[in-house]
PDB file of N, CA and C in Angstrom:
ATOM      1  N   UNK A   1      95.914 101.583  94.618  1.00  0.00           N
ATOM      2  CA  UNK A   1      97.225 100.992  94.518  1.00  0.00           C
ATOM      3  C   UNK A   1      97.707 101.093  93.080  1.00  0.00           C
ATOM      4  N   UNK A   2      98.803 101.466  92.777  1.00  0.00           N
ATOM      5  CA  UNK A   2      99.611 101.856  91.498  1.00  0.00           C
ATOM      6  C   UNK A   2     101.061 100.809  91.521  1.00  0.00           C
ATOM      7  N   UNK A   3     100.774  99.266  90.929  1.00  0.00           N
ATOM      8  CA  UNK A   3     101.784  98.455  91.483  1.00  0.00           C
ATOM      9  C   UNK A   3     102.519  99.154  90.530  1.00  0.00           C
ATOM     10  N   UNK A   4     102.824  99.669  89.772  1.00  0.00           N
ATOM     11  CA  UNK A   4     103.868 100.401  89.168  1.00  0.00           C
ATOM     12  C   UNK A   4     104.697 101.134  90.175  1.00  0.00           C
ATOM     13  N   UNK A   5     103.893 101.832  90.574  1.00  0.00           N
ATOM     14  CA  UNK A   5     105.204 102.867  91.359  1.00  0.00           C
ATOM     15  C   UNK A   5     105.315 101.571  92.721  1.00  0.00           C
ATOM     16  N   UNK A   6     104.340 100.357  92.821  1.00  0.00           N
ATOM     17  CA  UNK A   6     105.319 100.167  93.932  1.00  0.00           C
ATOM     18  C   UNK A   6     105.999  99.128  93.926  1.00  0.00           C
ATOM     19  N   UNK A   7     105.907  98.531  93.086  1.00  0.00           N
ATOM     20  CA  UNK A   7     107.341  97.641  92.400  1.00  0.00           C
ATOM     21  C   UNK A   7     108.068  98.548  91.570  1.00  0.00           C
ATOM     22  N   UNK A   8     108.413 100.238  91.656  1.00  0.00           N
ATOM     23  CA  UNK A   8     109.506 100.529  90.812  1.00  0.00           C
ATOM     24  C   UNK A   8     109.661 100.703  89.464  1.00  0.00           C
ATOM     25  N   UNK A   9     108.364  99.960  88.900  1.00  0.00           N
ATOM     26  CA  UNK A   9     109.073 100.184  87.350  1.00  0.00           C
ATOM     27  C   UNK A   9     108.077 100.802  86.557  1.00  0.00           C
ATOM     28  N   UNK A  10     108.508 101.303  85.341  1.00  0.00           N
ATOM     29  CA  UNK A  10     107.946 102.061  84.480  1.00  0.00           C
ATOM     30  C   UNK A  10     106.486 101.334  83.798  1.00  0.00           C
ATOM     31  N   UNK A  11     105.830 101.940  83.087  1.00  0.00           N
ATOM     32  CA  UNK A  11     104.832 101.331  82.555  1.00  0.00           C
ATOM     33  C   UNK A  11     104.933 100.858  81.512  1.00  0.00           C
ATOM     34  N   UNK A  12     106.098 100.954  80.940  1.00  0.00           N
ATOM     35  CA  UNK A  12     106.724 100.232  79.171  1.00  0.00           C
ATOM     36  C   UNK A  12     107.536  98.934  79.585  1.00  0.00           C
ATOM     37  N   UNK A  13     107.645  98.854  81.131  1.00  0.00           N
ATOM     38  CA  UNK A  13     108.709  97.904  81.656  1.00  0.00           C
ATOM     39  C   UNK A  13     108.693  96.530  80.764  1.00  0.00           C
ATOM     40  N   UNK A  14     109.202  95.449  80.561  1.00  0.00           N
ATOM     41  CA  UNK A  14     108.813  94.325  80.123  1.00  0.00           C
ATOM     42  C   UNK A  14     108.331  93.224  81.186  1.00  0.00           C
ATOM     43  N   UNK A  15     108.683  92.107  80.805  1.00  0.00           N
ATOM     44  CA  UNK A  15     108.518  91.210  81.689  1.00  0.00           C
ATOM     45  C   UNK A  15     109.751  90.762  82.756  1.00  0.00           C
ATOM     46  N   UNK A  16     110.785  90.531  81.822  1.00  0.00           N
ATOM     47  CA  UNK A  16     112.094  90.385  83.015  1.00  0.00           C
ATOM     48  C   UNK A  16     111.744  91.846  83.962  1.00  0.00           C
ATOM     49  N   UNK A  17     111.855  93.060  84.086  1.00  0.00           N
ATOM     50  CA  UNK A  17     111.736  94.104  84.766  1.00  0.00           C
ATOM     51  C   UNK A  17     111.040  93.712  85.516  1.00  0.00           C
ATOM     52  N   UNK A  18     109.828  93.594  85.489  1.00  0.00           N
ATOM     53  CA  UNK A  18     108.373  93.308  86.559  1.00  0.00           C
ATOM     54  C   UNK A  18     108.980  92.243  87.510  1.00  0.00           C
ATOM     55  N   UNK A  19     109.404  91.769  86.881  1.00  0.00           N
ATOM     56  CA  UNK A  19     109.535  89.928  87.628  1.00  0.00           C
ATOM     57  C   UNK A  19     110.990  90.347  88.869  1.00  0.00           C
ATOM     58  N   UNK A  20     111.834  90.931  88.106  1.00  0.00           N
ATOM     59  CA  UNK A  20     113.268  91.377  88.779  1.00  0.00           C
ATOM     60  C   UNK A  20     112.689  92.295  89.859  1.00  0.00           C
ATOM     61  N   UNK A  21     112.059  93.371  89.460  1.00  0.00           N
ATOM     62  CA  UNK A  21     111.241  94.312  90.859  1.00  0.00           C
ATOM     63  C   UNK A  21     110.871  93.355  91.676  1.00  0.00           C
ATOM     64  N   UNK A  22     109.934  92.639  91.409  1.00  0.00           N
ATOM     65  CA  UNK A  22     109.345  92.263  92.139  1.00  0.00           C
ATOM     66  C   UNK A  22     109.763  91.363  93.247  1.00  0.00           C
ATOM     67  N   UNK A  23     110.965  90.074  92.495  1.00  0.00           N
ATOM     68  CA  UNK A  23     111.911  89.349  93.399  1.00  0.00           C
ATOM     69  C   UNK A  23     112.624  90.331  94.065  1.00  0.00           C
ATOM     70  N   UNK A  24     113.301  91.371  93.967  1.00  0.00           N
ATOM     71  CA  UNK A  24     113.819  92.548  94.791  1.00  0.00           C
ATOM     72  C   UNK A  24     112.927  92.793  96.089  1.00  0.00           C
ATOM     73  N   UNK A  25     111.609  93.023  95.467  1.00  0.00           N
ATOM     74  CA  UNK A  25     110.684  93.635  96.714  1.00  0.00           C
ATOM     75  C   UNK A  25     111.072  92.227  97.760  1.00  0.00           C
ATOM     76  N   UNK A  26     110.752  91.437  97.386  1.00  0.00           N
ATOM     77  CA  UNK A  26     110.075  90.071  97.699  1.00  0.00           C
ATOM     78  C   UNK A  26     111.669  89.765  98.611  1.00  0.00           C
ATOM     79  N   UNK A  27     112.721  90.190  98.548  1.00  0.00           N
ATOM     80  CA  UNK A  27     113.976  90.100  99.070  1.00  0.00           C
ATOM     81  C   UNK A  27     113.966  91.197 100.447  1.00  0.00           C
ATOM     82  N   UNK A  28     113.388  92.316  99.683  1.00  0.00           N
ATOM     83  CA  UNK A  28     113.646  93.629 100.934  1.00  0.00           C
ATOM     84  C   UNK A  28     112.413  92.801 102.020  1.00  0.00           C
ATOM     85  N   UNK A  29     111.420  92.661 101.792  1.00  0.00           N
ATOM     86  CA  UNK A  29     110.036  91.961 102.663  1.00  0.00           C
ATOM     87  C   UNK A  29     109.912  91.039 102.573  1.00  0.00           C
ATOM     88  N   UNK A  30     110.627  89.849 102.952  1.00  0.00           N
ATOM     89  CA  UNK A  30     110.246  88.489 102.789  1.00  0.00           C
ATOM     90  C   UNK A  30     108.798  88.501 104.059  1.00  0.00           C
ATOM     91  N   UNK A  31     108.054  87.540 103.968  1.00  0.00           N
ATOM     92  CA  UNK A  31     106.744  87.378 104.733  1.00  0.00           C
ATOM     93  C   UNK A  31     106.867  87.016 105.767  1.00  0.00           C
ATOM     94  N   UNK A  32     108.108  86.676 106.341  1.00  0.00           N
ATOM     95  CA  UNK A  32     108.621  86.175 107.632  1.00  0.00           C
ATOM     96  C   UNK A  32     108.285  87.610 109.028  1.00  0.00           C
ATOM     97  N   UNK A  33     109.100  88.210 107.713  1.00  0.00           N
ATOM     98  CA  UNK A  33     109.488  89.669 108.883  1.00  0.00           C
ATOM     99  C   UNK A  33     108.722  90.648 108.216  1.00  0.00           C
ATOM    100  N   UNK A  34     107.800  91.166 107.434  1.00  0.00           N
ATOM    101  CA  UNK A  34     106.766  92.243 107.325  1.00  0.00           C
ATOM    102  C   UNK A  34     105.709  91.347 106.152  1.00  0.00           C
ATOM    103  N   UNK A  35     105.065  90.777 106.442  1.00  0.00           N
ATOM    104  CA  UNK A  35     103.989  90.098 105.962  1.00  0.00           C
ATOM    105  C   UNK A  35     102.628  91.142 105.216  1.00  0.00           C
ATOM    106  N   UNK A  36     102.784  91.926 105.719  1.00  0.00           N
ATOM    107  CA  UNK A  36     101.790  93.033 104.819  1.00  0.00           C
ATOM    108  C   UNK A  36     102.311  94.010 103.612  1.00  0.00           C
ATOM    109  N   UNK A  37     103.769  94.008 103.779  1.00  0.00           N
ATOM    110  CA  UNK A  37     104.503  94.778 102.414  1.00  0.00           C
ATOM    111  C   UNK A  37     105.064  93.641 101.782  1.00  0.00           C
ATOM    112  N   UNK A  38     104.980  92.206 102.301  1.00  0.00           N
ATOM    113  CA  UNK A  38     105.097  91.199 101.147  1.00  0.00           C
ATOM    114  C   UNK A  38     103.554  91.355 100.109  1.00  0.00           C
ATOM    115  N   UNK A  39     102.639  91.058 101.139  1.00  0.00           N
ATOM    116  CA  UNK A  39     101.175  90.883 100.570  1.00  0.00           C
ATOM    117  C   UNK A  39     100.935  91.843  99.639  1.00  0.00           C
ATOM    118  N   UNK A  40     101.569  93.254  99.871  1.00  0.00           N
ATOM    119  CA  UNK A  40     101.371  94.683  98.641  1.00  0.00           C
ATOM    120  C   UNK A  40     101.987  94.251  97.653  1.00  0.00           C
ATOM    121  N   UNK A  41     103.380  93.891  97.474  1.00  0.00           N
ATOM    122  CA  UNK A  41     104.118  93.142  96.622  1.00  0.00           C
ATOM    123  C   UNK A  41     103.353  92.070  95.818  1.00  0.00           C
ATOM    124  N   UNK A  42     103.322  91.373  96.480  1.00  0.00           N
ATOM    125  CA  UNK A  42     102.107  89.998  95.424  1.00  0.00           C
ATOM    126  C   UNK A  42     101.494  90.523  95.069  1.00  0.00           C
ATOM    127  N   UNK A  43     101.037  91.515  95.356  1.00  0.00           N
ATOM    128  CA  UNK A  43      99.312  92.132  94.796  1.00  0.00           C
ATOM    129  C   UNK A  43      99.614  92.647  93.388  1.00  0.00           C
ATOM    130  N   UNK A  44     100.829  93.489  93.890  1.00  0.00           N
ATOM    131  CA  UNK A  44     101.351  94.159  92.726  1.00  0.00           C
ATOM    132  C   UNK A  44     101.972  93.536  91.667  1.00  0.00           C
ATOM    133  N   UNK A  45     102.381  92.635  91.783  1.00  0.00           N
ATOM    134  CA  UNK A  45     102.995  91.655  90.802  1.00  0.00           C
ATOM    135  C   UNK A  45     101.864  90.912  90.155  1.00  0.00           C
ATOM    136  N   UNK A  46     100.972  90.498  90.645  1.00  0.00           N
ATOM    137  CA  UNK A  46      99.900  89.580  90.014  1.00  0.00           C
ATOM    138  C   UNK A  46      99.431  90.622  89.145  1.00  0.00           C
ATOM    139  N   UNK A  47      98.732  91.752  89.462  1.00  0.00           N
ATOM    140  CA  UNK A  47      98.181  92.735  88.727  1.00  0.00           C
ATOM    141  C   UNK A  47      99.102  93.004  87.270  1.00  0.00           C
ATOM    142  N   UNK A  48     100.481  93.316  87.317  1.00  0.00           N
ATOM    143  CA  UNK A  48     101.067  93.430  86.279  1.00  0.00           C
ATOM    144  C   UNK A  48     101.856  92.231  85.574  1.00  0.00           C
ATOM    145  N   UNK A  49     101.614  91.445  86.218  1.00  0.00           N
ATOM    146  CA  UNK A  49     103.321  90.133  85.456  1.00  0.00           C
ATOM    147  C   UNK A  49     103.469  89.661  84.314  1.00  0.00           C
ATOM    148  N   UNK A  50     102.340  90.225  83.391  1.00  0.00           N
ATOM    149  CA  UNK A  50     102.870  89.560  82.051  1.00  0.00           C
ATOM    150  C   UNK A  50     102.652  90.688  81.105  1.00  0.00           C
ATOM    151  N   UNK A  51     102.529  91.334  80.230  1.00  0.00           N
ATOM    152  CA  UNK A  51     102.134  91.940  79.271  1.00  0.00           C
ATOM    153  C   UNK A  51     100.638  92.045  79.281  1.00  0.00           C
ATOM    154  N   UNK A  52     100.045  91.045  79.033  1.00  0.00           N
ATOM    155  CA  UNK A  52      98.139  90.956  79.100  1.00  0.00           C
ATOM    156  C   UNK A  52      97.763  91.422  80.417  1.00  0.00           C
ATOM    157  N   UNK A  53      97.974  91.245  81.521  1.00  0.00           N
ATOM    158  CA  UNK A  53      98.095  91.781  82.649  1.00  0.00           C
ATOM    159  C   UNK A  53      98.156  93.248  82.794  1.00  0.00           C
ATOM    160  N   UNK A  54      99.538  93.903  82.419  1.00  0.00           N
ATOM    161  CA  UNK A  54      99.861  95.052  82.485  1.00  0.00           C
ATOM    162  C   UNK A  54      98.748  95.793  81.267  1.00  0.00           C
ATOM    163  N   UNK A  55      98.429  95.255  80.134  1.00  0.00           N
ATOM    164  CA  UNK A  55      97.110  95.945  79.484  1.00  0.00           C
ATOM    165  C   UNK A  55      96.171  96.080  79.741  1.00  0.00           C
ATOM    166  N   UNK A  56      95.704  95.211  80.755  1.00  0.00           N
ATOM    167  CA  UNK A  56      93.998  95.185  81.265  1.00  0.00           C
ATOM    168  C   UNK A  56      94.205  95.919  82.521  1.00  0.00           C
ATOM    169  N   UNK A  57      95.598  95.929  83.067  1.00  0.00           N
ATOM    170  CA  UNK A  57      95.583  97.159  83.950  1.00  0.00           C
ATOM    171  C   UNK A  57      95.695  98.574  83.625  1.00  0.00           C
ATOM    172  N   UNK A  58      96.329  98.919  82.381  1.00  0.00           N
ATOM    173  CA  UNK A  58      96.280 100.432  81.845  1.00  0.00           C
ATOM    174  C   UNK A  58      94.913 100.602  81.539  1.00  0.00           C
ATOM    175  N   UNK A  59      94.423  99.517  80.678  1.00  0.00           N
ATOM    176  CA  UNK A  59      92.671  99.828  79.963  1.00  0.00           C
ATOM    177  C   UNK A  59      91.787 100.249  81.422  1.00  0.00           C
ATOM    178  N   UNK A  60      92.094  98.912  82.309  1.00  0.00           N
ATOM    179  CA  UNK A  60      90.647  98.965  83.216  1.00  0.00           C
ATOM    180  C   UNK A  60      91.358  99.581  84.195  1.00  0.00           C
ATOM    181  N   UNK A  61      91.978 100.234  85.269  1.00  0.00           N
ATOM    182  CA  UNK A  61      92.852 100.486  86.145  1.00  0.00           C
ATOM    183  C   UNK A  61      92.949  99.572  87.316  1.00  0.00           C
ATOM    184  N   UNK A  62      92.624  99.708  88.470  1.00  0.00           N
ATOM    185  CA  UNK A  62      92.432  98.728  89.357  1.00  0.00           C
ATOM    186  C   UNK A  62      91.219  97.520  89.342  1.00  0.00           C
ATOM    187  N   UNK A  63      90.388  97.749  88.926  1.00  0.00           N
ATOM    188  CA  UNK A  63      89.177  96.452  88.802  1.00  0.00           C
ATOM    189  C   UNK A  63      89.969  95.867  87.825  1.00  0.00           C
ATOM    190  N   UNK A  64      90.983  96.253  87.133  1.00  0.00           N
ATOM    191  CA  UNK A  64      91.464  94.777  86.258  1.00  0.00           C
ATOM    192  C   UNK A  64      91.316  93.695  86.617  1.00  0.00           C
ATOM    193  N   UNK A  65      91.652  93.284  87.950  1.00  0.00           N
ATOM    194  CA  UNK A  65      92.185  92.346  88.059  1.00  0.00           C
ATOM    195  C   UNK A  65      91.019  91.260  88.478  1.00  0.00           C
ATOM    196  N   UNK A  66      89.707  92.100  88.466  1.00  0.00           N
ATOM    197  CA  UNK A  66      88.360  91.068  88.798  1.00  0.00           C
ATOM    198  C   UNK A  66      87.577  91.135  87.329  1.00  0.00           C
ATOM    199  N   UNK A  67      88.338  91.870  85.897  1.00  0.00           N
ATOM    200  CA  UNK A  67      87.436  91.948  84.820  1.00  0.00           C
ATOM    201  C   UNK A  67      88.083  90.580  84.549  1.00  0.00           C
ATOM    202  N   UNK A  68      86.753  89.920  83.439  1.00  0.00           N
ATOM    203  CA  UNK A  68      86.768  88.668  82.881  1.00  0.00           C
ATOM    204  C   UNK A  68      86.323  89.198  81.269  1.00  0.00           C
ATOM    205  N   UNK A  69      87.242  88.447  80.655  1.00  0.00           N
ATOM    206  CA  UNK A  69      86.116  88.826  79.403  1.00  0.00           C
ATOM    207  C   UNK A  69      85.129  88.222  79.195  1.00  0.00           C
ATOM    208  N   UNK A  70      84.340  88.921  78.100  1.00  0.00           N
ATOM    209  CA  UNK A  70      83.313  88.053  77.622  1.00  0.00           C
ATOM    210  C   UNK A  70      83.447  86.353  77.142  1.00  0.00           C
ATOM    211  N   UNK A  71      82.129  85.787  77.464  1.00  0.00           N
ATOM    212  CA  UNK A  71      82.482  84.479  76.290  1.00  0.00           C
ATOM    213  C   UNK A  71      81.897  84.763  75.184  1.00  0.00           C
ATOM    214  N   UNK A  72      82.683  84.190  74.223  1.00  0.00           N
ATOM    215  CA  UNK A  72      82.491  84.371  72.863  1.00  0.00           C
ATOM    216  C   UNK A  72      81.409  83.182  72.963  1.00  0.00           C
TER     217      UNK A  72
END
């Protein structure tokens, strides 16, 4: 899964962008009426929604989202 291409936006996107895709998606698929292209949507949004997010997803690609860092 590449939530980039499937929320639409670029990989320099910011944060309003991510968030705006994503309420878009979240408009075209509400969970009422296709509950599994909402669920791709969340997925994809959690993976990228902030800046720190979207870095540990370029660094690590998909396991980002189960890496933890170390404790110091």
């Amino acid at each position: 899964m590449n939530p980039f291409a499937l929320l639409g936006v670029d990989e320099t996107a910011d944060d309003a962008a991510v968030r705006a895709a994503y309420l878009a998606g979240v408009r075209r698929f509400p969970p009422d009426r296709d509950p599994d292209a909402f669920q791709r949507i969340r997925d994809a949004y959690q993976a990228i929604r902030d800046e720190e997010h979207r870095l540990d997803f370029r660094l690590f690609g998909p396991a980002a989202s189960r890496w933890a860092p170390p404790l110091a």
